[in-house]
Protein backbone atom coordinates (compact mmCIF):
# COMPACT_ATOMS: atom_id res chain seq x y z
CA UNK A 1 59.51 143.31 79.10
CA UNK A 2 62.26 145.15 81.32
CA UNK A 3 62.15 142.28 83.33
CA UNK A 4 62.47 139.44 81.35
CA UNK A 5 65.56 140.85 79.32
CA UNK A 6 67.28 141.38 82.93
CA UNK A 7 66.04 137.90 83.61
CA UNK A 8 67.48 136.23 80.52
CA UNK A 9 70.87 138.08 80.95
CA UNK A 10 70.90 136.84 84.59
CA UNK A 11 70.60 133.59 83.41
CA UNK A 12 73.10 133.70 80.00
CA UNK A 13 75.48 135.19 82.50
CA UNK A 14 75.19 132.54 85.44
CA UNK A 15 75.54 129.06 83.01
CA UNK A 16 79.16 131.31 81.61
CA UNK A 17 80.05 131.94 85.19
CA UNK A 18 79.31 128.24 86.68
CA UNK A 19 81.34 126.35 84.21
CA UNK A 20 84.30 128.24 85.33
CA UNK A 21 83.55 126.96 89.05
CA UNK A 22 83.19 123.53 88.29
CA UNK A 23 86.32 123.09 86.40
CA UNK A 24 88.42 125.02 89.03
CA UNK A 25 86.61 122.53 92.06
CA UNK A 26 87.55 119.35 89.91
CA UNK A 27 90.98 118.28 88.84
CA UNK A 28 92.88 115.17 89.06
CA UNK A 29 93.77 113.65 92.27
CA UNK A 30 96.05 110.92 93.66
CA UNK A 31 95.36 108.46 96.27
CA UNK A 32 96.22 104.97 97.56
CA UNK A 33 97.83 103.20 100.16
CA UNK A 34 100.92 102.71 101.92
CA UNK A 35 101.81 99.05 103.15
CA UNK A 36 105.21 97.17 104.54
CA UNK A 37 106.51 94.06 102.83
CA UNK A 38 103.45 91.99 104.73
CA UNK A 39 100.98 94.23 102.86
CA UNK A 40 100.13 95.20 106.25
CA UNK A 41 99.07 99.52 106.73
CA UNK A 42 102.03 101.54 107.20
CA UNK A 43 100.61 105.48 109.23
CA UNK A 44 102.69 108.34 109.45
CA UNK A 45 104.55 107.86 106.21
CA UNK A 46 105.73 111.28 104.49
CA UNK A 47 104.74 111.72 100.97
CA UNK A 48 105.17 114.41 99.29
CA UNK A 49 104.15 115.36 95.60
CA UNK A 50 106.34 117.36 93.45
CA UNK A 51 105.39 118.66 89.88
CA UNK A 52 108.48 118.30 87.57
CA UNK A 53 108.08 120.98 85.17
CA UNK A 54 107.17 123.55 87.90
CA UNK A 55 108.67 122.72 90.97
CA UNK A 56 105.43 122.91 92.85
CA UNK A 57 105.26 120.47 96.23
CA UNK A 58 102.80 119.18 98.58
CA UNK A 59 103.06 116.99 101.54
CA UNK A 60 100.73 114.85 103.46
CA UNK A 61 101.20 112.16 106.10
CA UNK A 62 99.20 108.39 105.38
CA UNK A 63 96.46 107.90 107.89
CA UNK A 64 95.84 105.32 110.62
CA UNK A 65 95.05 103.04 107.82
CA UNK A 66 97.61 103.72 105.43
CA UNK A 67 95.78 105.75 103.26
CA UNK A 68 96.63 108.80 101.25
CA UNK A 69 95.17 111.59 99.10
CA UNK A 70 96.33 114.42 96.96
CA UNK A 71 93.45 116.71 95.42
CA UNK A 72 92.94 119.34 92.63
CA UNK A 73 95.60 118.80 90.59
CA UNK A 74 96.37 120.10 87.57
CA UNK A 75 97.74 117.79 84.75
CA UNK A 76 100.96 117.10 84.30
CA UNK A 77 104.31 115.06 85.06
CA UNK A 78 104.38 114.50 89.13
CA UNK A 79 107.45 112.81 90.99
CA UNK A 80 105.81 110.81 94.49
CA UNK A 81 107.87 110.26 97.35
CA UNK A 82 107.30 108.17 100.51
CA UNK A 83 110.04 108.27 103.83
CA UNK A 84 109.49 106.79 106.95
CA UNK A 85 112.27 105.76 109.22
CA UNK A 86 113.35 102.53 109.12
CA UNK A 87 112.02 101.90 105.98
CA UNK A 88 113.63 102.72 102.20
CA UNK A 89 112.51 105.90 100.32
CA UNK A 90 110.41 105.13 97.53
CA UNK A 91 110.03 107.21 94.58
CA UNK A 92 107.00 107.25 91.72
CA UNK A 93 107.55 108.70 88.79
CA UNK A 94 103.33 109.88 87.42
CA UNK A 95 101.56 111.37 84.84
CA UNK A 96 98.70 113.06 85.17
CA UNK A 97 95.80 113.55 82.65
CA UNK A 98 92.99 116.02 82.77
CA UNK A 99 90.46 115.33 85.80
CA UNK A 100 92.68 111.54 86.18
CA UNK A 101 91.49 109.65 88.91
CA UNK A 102 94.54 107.63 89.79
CA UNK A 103 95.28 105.21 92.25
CA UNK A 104 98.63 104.78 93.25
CA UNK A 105 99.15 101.58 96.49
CA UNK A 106 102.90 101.88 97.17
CA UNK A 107 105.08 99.05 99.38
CA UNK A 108 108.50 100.43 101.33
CA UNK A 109 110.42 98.06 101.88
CA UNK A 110 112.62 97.71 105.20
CA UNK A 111 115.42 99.42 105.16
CA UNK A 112 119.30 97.97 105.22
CA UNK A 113 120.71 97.30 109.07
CA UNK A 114 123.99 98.98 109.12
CA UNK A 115 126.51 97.91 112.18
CA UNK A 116 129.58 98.40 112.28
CA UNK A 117 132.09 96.88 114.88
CA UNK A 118 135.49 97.95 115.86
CA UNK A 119 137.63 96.18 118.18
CA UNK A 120 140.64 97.78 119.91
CA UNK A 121 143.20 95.53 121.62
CA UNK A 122 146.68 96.63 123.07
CA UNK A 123 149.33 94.02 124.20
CA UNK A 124 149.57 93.84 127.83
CA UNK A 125 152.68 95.29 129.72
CA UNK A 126 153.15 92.61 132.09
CA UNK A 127 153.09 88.81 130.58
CA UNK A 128 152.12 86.50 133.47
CA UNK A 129 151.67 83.53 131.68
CA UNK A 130 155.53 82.41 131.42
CA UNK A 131 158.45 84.08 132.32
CA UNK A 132 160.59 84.10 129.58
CA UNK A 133 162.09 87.16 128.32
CA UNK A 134 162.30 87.98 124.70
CA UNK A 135 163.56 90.63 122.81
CA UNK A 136 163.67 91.73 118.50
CA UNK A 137 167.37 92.57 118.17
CA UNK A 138 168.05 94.16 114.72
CA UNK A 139 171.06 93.57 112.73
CA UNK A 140 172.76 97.34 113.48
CA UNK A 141 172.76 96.43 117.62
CA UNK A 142 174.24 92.82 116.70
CA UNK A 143 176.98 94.17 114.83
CA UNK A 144 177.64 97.48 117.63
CA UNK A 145 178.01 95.26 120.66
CA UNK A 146 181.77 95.33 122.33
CA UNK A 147 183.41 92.16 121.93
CA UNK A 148 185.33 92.01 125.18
């Protein structure tokens, strides 16, 4: 009789205490892939997830074939953000439900080529294309100069 109270207890006690494990091992979770313009797969892009309200960040890097994942998350308002050089930043605003499955594919576009160009030219001290001499003369000289 001893035995099957500690029994039943055992049991009561284990179906309160696995409950609490599966809902802490589940939890929403992001995924997708990262592509260029050509839809082709785009590795070693930076994400990183940030949680609005809180603050809270993670980071991963796409795969070889673009892919991504973020698991265990708890719901809530998420900001998404892929960088990879040579390509523009792109930014996902997401919100997360309860145990959400979402997919999230995500294009970067190429980035803007800046160039800039500055030329530098001085006028040569010694013209030998013609010989003529030439000179500005303002106004103040003209009106100095000795008359005899």
């Amino acid at each position: 009789m001893k035995h099957c109270c500690f029994v039943a207890l055992l049991i009561a006690l284990s179906t309160l205490w696995v409950p609490s494990l599966h809902a802490q091992a589940n939890g929403g979770r992001i995924d997708g892939t990262v592509s260029d313009p050509q839809s082709l797969a785009l590795p070693g892009v930076r994400l990183t997830l940030s949680e609005t309200r809180t603050g809270m960040e993670r980071a991963t890097t796409s795969s070889a074939s673009g892919t991504y994942f973020f698991a265990g998350l708890l719901p809530g308002n998420y900001r998404l953000t892929a960088e990879l050089k040579g390509f523009q930043t792109k930014t996902a605003l997401v919100v997360l439900e309860v145990d959400q499955q979402l997919r999230l594919d995500l294009r970067l576009e190429l980035a803007k080529v800046a160039q800039e160009v500055e030329v530098q030219s001085t006028v040569p001290l010694v013209q030998r294309e013609d010989a003529a001499l030439g000179e500005v003369v303002n106004h103040s000289l003209t009106s100095e100069l000795p008359l005899n």
